[in-house]
N, C-alpha and C. Protein backbone atom coordinates (compact mmCIF):
# COMPACT_ATOMS: atom_id res chain seq x y z
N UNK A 1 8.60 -5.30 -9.57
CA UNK A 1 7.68 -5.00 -8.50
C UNK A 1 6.96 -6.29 -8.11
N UNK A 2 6.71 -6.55 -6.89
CA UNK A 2 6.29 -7.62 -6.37
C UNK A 2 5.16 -7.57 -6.38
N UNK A 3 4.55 -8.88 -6.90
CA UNK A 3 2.54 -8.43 -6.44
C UNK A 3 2.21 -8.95 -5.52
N UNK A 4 2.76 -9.83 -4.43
CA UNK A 4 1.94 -10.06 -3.20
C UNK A 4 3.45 -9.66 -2.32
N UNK A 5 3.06 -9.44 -1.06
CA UNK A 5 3.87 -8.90 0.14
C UNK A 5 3.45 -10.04 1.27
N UNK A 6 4.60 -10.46 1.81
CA UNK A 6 4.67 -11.30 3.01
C UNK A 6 4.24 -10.73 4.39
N UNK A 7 2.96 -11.34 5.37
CA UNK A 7 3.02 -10.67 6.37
C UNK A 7 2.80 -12.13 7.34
N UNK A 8 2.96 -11.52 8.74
CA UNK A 8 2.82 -12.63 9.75
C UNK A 8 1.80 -12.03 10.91
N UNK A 9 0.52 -13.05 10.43
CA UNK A 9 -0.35 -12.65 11.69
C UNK A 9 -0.29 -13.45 13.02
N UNK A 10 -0.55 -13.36 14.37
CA UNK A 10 -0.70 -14.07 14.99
C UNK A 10 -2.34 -14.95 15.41
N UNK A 11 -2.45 -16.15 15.76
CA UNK A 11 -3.83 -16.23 15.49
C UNK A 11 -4.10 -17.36 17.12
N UNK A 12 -5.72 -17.28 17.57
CA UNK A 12 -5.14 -17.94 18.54
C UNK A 12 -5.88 -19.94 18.34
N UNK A 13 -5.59 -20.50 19.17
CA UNK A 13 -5.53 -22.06 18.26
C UNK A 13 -6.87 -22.55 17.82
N UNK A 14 -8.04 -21.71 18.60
CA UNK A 14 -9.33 -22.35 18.47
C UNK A 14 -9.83 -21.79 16.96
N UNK A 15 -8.94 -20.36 16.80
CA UNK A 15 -9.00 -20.04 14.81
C UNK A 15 -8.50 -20.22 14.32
N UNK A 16 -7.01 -21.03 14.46
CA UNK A 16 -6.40 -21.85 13.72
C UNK A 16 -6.86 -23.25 13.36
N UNK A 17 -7.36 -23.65 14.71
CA UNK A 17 -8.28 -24.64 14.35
C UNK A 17 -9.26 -25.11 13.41
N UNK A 18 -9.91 -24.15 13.32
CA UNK A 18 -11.12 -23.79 12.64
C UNK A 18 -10.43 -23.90 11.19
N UNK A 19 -9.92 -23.42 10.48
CA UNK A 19 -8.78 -22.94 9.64
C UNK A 19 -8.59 -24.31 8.60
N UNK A 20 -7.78 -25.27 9.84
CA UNK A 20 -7.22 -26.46 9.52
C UNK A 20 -8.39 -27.18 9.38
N UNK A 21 -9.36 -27.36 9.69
CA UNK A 21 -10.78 -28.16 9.64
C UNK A 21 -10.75 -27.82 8.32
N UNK A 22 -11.31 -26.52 7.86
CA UNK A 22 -11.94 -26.33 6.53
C UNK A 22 -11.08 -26.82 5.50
N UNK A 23 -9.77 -25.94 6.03
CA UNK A 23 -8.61 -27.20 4.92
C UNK A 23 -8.72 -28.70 4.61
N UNK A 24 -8.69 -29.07 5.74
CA UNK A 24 -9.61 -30.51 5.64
C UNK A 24 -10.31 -31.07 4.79
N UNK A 25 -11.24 -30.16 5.18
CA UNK A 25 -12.56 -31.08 4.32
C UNK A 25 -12.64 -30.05 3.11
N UNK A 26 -11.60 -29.77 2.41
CA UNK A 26 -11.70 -29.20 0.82
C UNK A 26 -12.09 -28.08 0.80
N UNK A 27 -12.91 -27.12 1.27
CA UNK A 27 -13.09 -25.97 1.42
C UNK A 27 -12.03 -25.04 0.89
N UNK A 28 -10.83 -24.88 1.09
CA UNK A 28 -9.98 -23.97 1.24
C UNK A 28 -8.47 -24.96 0.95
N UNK A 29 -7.80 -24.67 0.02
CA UNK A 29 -6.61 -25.42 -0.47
C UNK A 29 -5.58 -25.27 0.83
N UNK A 30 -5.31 -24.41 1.20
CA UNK A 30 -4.29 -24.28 2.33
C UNK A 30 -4.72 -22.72 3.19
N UNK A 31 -4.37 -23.22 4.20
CA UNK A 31 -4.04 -21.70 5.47
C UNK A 31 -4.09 -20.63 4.48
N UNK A 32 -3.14 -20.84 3.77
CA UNK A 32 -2.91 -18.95 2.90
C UNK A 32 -4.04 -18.95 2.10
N UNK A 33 -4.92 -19.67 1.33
CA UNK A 33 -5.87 -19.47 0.77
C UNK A 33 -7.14 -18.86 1.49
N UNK A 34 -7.32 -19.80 2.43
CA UNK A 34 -8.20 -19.43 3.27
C UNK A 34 -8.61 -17.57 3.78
N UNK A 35 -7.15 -17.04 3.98
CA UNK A 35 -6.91 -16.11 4.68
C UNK A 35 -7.13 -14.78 3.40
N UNK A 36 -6.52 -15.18 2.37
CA UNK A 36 -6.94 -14.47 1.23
C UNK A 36 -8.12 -14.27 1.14
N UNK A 37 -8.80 -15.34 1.28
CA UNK A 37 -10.14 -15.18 0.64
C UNK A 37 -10.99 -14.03 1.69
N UNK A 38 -10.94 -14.54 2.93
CA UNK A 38 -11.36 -13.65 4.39
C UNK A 38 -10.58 -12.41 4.05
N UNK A 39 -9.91 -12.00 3.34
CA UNK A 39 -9.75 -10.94 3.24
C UNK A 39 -10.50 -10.13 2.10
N UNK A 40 -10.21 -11.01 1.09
CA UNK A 40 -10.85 -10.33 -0.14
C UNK A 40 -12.41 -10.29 0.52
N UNK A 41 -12.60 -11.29 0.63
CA UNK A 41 -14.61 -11.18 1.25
C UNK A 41 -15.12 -9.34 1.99
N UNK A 42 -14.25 -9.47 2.95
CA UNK A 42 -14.40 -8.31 3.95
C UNK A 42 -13.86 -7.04 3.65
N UNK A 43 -13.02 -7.38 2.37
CA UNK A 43 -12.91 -5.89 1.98
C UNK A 43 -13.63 -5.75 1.06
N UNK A 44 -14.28 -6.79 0.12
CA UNK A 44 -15.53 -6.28 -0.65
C UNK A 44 -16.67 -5.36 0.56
N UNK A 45 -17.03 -5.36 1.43
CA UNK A 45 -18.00 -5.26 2.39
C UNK A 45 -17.83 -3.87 2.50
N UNK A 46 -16.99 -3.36 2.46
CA UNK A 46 -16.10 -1.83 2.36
C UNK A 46 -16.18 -0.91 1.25
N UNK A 47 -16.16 -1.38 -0.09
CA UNK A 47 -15.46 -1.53 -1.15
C UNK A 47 -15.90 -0.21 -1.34
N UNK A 48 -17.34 0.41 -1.40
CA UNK A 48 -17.92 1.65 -1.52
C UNK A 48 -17.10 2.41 -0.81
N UNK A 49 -17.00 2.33 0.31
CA UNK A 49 -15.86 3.58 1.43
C UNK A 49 -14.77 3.58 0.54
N UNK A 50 -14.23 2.43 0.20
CA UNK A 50 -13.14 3.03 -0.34
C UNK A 50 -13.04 2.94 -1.55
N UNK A 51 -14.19 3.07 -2.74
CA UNK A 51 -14.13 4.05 -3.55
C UNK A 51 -14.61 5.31 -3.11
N UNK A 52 -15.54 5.62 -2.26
CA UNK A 52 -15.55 7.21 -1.67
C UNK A 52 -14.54 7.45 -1.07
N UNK A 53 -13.26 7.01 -1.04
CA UNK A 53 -12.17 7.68 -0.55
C UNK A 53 -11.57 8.05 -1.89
N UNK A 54 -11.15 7.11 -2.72
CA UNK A 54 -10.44 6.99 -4.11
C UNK A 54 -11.21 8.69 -4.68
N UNK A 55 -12.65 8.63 -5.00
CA UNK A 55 -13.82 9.68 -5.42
C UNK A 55 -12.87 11.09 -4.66
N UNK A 56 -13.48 11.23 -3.18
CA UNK A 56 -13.35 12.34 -2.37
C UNK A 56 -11.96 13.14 -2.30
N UNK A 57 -10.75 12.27 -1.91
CA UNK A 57 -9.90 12.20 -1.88
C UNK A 57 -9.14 12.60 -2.38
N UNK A 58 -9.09 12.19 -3.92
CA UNK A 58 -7.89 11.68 -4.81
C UNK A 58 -6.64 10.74 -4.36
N UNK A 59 -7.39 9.80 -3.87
CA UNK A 59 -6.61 8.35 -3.92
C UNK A 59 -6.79 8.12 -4.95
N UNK A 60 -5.26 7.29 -5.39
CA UNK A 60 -5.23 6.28 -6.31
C UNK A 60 -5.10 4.54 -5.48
N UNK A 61 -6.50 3.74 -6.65
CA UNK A 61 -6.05 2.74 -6.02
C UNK A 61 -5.50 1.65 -6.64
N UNK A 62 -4.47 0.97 -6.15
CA UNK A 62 -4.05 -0.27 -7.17
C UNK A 62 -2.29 -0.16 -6.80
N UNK A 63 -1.83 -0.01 -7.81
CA UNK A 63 -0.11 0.10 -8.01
C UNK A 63 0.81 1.35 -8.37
N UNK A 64 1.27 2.20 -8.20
CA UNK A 64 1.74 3.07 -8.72
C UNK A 64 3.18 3.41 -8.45
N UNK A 65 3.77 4.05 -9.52
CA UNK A 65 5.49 4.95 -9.04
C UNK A 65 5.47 5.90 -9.51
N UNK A 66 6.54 6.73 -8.53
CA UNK A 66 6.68 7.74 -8.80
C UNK A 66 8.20 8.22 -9.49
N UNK A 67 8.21 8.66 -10.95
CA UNK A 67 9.35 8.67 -11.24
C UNK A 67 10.13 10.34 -10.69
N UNK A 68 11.64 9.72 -11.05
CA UNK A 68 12.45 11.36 -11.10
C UNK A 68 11.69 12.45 -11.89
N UNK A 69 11.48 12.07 -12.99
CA UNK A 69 10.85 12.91 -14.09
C UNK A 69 9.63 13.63 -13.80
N UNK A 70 8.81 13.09 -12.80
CA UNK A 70 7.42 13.61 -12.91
C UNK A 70 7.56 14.90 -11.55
N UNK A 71 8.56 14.54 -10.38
CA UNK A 71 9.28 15.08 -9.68
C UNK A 71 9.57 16.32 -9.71
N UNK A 72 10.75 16.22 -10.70
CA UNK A 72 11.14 17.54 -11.76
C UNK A 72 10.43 18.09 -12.13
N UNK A 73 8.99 17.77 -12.64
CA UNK A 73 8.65 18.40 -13.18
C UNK A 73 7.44 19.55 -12.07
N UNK A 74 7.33 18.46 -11.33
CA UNK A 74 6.61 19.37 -9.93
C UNK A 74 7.33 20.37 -9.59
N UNK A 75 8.48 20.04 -9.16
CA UNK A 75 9.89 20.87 -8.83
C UNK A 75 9.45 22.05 -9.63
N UNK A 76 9.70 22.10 -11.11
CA UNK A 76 9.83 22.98 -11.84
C UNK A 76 8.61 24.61 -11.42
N UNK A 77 7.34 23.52 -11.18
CA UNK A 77 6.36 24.65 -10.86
C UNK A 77 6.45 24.88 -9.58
N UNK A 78 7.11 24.76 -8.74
CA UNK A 78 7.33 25.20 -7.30
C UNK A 78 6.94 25.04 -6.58
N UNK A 79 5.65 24.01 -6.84
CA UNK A 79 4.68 23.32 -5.87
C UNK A 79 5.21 22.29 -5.44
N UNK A 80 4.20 21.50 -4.47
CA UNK A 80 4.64 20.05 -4.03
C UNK A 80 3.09 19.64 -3.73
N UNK A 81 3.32 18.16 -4.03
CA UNK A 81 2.17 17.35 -4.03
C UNK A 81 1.70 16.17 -3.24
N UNK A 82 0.55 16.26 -2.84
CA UNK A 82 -0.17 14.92 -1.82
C UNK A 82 -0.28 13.76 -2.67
N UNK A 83 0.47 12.51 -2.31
CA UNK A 83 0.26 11.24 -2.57
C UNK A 83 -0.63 10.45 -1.49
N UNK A 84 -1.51 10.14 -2.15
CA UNK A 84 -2.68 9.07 -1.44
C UNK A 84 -2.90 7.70 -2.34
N UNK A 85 -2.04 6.49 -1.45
CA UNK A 85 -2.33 5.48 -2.31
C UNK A 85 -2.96 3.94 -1.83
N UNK A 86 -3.73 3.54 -2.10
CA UNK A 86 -4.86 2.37 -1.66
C UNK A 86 -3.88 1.34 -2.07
N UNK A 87 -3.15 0.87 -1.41
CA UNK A 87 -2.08 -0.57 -2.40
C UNK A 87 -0.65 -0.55 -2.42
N UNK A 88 0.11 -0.02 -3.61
CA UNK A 88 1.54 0.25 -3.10
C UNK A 88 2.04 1.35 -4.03
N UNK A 89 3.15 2.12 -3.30
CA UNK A 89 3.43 3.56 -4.62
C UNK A 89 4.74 2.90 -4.47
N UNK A 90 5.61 3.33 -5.26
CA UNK A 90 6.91 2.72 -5.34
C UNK A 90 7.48 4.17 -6.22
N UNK A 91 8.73 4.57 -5.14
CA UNK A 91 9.62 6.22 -5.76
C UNK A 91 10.63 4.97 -6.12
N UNK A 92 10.95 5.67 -7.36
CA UNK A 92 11.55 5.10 -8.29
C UNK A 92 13.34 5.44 -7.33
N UNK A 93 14.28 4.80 -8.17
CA UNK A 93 15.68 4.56 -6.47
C UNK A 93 16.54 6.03 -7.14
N UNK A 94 16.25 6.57 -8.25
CA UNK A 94 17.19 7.27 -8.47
C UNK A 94 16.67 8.90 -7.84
N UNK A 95 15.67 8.92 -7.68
CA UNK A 95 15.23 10.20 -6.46
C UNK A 95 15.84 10.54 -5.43
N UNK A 96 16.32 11.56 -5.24
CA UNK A 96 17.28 12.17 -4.38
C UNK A 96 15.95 12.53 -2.99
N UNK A 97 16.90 12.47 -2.22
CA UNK A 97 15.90 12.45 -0.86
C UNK A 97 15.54 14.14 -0.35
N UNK A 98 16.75 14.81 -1.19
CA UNK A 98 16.23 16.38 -1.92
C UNK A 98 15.11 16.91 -2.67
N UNK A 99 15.31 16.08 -3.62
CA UNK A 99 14.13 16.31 -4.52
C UNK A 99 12.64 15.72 -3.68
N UNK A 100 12.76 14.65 -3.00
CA UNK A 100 11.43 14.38 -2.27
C UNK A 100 11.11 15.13 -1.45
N UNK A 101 11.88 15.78 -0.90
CA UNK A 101 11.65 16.53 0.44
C UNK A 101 10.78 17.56 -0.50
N UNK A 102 11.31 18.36 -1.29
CA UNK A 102 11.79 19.33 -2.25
C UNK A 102 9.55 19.58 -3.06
N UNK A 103 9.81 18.12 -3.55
CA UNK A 103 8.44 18.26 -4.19
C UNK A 103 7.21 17.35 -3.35
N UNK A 104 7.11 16.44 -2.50
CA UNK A 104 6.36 15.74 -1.55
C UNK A 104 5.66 16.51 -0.57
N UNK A 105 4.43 16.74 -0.32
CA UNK A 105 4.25 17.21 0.97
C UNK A 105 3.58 16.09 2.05
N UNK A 106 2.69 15.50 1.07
CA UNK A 106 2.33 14.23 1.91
C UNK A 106 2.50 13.05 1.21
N UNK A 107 2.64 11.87 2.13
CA UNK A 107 2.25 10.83 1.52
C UNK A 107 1.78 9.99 2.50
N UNK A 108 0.18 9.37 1.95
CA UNK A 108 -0.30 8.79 2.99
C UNK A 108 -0.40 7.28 2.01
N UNK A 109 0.07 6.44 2.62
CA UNK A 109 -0.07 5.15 2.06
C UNK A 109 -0.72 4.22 3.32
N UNK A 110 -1.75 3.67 2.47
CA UNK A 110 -2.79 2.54 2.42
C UNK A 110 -2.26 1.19 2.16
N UNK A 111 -1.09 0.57 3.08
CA UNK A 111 -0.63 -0.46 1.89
C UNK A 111 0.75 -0.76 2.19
N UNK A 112 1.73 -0.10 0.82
CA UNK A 112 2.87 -0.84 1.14
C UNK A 112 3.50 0.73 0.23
N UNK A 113 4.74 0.72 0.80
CA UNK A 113 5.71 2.06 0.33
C UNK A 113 7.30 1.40 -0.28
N UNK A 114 7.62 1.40 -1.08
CA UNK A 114 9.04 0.61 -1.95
C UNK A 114 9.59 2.27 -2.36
N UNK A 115 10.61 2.32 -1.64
CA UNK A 115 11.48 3.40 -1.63
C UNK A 115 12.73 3.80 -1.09
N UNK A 116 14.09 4.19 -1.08
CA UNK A 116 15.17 4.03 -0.43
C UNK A 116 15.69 4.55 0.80
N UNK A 117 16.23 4.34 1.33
CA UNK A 117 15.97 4.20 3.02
C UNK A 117 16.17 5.19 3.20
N UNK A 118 17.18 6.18 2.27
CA UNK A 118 16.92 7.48 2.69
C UNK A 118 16.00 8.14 1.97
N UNK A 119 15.06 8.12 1.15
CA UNK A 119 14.37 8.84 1.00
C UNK A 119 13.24 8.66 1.87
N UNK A 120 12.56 7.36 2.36
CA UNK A 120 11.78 6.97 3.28
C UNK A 120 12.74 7.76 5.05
N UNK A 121 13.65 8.03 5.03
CA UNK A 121 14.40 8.60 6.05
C UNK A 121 13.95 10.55 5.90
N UNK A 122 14.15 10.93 4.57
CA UNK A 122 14.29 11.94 4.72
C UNK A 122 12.52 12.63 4.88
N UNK A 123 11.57 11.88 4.20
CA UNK A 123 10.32 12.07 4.16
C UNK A 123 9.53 11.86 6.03
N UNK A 124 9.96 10.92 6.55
CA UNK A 124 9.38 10.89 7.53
C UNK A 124 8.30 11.06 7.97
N UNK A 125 8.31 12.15 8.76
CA UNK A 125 6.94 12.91 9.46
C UNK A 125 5.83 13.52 8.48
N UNK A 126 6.39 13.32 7.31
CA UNK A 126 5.40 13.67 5.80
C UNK A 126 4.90 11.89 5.28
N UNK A 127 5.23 10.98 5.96
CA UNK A 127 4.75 9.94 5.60
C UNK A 127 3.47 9.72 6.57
N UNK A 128 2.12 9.09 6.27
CA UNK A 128 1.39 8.88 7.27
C UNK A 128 0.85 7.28 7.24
């Protein structure tokens, strides 16, 4: 499992600018540091909301998967269950896109989703 995920923002030059200055003058080791940090900063600023989401909710926040086994075992009681995750859930590859359909009713991800194209295919409109 990967712990950081690649993304591409667009930015426009007078905050790129800005950016490359601070790099400059020591502030900030590089662009990607910088941007980390502006992130981590501003989601501390939050951080309460979203532990009153994690609280209210039943989000989990951080890393999680979901195996075949735990599946089955939903399966077994005939229910199906809401996934809410702050970060990344990862369905393990040997889950049949049956069985997700089967035991999943929601899944709302906050984040990042690692799962196989058909099961991310068959879930769909249950993904939010």
């Amino acid at each position: 499992m990967a712990e950081t995920e690649k993304i591409t923002i667009n930015m426009n030059v007078v905050d790129l600018g800005k950016i490359d200055l601070l790099v400059a003058r020591g502030f900030y080791s590089s662009r990607t540091d910088f941007i980390r940090a502006a992130i981590r900063d501003l989601a501390a600023r939050y951080e309460e909301d979203l532990r009153r989401d994690v609280i209210f909710k039943s989000a989990g926040l951080g890393a999680f998967n979901i195996t075949r086994k735990e599946l089955e075992e939903i399966r077994a009681t005939g229910a199906q269950k809401e996934f809410t995750v702050i970060g990344l859930i990862s369905i393990d590859s040997d889950v049949t896109p049956e069985l997700a359909l089967a035991t999943i009713h929601q899944l709302r991800v906050y984040g990042v989703l690692h799962a196989s194209d058909a099961v991310k295919a068959a879930l769909g409109d249950r993904i939010k």
